[in-house]
Protein backbone atom coordinates (compact mmCIF):
# COMPACT_ATOMS: atom_id res chain seq x y z
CA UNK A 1 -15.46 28.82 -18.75
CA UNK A 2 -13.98 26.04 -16.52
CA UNK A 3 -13.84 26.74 -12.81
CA UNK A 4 -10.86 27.80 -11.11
CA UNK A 5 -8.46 24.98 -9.54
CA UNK A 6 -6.81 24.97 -6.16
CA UNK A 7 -4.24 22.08 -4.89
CA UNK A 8 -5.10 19.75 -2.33
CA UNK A 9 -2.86 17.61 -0.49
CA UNK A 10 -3.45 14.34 0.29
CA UNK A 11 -2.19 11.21 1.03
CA UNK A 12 -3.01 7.58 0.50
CA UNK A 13 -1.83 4.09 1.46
CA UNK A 14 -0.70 0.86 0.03
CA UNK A 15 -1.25 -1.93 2.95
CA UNK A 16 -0.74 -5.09 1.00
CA UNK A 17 -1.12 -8.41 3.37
CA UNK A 18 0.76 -11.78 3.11
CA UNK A 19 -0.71 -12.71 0.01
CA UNK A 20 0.54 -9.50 -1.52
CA UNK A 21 -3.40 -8.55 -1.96
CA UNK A 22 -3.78 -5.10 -2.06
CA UNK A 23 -6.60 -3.60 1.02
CA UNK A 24 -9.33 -1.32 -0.49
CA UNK A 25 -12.00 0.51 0.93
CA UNK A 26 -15.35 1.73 -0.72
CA UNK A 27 -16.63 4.97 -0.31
CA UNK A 28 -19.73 5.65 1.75
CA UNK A 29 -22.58 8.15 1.16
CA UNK A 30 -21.01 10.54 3.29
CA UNK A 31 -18.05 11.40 0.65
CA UNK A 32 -17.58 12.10 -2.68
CA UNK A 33 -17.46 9.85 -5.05
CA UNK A 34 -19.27 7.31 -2.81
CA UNK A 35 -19.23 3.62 -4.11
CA UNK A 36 -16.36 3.41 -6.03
CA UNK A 37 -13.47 1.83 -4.55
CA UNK A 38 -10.19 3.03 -3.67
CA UNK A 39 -6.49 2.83 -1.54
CA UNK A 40 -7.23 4.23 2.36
CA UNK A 41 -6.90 8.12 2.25
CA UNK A 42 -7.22 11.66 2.37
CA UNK A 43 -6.77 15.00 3.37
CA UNK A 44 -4.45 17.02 5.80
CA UNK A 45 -5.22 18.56 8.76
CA UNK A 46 -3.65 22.08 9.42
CA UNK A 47 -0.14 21.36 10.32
CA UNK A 48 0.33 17.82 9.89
CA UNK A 49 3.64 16.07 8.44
CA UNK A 50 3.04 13.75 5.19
CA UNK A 51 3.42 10.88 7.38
CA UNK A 52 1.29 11.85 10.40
CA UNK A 53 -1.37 12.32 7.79
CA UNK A 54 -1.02 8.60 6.69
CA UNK A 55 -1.11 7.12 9.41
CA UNK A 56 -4.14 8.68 10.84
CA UNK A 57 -6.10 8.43 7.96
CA UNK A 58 -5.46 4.22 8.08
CA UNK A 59 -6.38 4.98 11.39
CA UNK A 60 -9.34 6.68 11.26
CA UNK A 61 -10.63 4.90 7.89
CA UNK A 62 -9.59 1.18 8.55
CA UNK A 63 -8.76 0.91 12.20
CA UNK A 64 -5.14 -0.17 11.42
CA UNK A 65 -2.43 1.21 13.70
CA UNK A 66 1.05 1.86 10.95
CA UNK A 67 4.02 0.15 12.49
CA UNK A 68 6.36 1.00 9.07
CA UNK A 69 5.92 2.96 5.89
CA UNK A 70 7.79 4.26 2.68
CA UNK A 71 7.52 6.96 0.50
CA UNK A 72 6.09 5.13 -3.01
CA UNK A 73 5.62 8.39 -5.50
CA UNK A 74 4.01 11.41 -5.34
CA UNK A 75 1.11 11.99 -8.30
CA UNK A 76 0.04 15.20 -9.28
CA UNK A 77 -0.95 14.94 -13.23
CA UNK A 78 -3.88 16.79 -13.67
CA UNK A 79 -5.50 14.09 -15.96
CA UNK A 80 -5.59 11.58 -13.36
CA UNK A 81 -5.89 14.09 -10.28
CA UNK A 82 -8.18 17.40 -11.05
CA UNK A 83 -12.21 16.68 -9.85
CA UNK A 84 -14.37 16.86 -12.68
CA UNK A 85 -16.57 19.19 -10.32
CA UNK A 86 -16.36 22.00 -8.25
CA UNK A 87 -15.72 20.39 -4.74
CA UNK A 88 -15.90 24.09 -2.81
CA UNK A 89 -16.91 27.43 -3.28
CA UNK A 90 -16.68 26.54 -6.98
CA UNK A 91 -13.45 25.81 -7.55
CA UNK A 92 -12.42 22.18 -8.75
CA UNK A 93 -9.38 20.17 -6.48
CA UNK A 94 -6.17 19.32 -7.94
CA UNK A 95 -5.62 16.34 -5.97
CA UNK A 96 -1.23 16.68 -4.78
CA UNK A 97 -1.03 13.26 -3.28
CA UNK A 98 1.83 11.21 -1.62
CA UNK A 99 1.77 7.69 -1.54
CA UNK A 100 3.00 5.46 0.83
CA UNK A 101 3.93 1.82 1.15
CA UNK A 102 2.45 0.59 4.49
CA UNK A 103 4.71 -2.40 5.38
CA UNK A 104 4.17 -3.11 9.06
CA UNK A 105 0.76 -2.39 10.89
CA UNK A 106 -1.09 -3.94 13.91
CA UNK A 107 -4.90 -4.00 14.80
CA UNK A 108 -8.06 -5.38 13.41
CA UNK A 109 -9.87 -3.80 10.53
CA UNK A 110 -12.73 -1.90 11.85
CA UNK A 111 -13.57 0.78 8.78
CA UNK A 112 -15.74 4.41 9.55
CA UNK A 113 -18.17 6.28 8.51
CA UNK A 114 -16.42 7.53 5.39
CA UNK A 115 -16.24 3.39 4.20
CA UNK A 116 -19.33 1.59 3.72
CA UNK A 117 -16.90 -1.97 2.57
CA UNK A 118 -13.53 -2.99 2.54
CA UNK A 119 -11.72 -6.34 0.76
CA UNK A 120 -8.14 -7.69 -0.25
CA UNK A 121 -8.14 -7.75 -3.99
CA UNK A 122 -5.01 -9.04 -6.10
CA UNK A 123 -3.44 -6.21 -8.42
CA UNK A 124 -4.51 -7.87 -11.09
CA UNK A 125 -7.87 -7.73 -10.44
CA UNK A 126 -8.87 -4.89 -9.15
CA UNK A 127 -12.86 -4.44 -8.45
CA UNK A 128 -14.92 -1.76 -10.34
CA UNK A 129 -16.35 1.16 -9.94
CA UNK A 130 -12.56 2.37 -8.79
CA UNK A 131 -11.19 5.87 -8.78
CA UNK A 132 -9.30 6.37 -11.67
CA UNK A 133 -6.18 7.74 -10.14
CA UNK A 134 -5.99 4.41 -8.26
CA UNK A 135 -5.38 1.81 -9.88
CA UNK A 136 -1.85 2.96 -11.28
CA UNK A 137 -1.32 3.84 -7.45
CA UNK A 138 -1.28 0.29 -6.75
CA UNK A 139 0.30 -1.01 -9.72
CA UNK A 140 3.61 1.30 -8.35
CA UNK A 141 3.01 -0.10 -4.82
CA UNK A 142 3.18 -2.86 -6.36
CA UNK A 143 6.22 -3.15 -7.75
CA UNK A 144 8.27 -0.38 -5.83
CA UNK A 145 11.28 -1.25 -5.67
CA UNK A 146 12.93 1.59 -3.47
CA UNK A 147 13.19 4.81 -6.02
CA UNK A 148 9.76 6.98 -5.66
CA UNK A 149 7.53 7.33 -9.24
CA UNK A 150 6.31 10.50 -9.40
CA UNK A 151 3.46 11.10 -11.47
């Protein structure tokens, strides 16, 4: 029997510089999952808006202080989004996650505990071992064009 699965939301971020490289982060020891890469991200904190969760999460992950964002797509299919473990009292996450476009932001990048490396990488090559919900994340980043994707 499969464990039971409970919704998440999250968020992540698409900060793209002037070369229109996209800015991923790989995950440290301290989180799950830990080195594969993947787009600057994660959970809510109890009463947080969508966007107030973005933009502390670049924050608190990359250092990077959000002057602008947009609303890219919102992903919830479970092929792409449920863990393949239990991640708490043995129930596995369906991951409901909002991404967002970061198009202005200010500061240096200084990443935390949670990221153990960070790079630019064009969106065509994308380094591995990546998370697999991510790389379609920043292929719609990528070409967003104004209209959300939701997947």
């Amino acid at each position: 029997m499969s464990a039971a699965i409970v919704p998440v939301p999250a968020v992540n971020a698409a900060v793209f510089n002037s070369k229109r490289e996209i800015l991923l982060t790989r995950r440290s020891h301290a989180v799950r999952e830990s080195g594969k890469w993947c787009l600057p991200g994660g959970h809510f904190e109890p009463g947080e808006l969508w966007q107030t969760a973005v933009e502390r999460e670049v924050q608190e992950e990359v250092g990077l202080k959000v002057e602008s964002l947009k609303l890219v797509g919102v992903y919830s299919d479970p092929e792409l989004t449920v863990t393949a473990e239990p991640v708490s009292n043995g129930r596995r996450a369906q991951f409901i996650v909002a991404l967002f476009l970061i198009t202005q932001y200010s500061g240096e990048i200084r990443p935390n505990e949670e990221v153990d490396a960070w790079d630019w990488f064009p969106v065509d090559r994308l380094p591995a071992p990546i998370l697999k919900s991510h790389p379609i994340r920043v292929l719609d980043a990528h070409a967003f064009k104004g209209e959300a994707f939701i997947r």
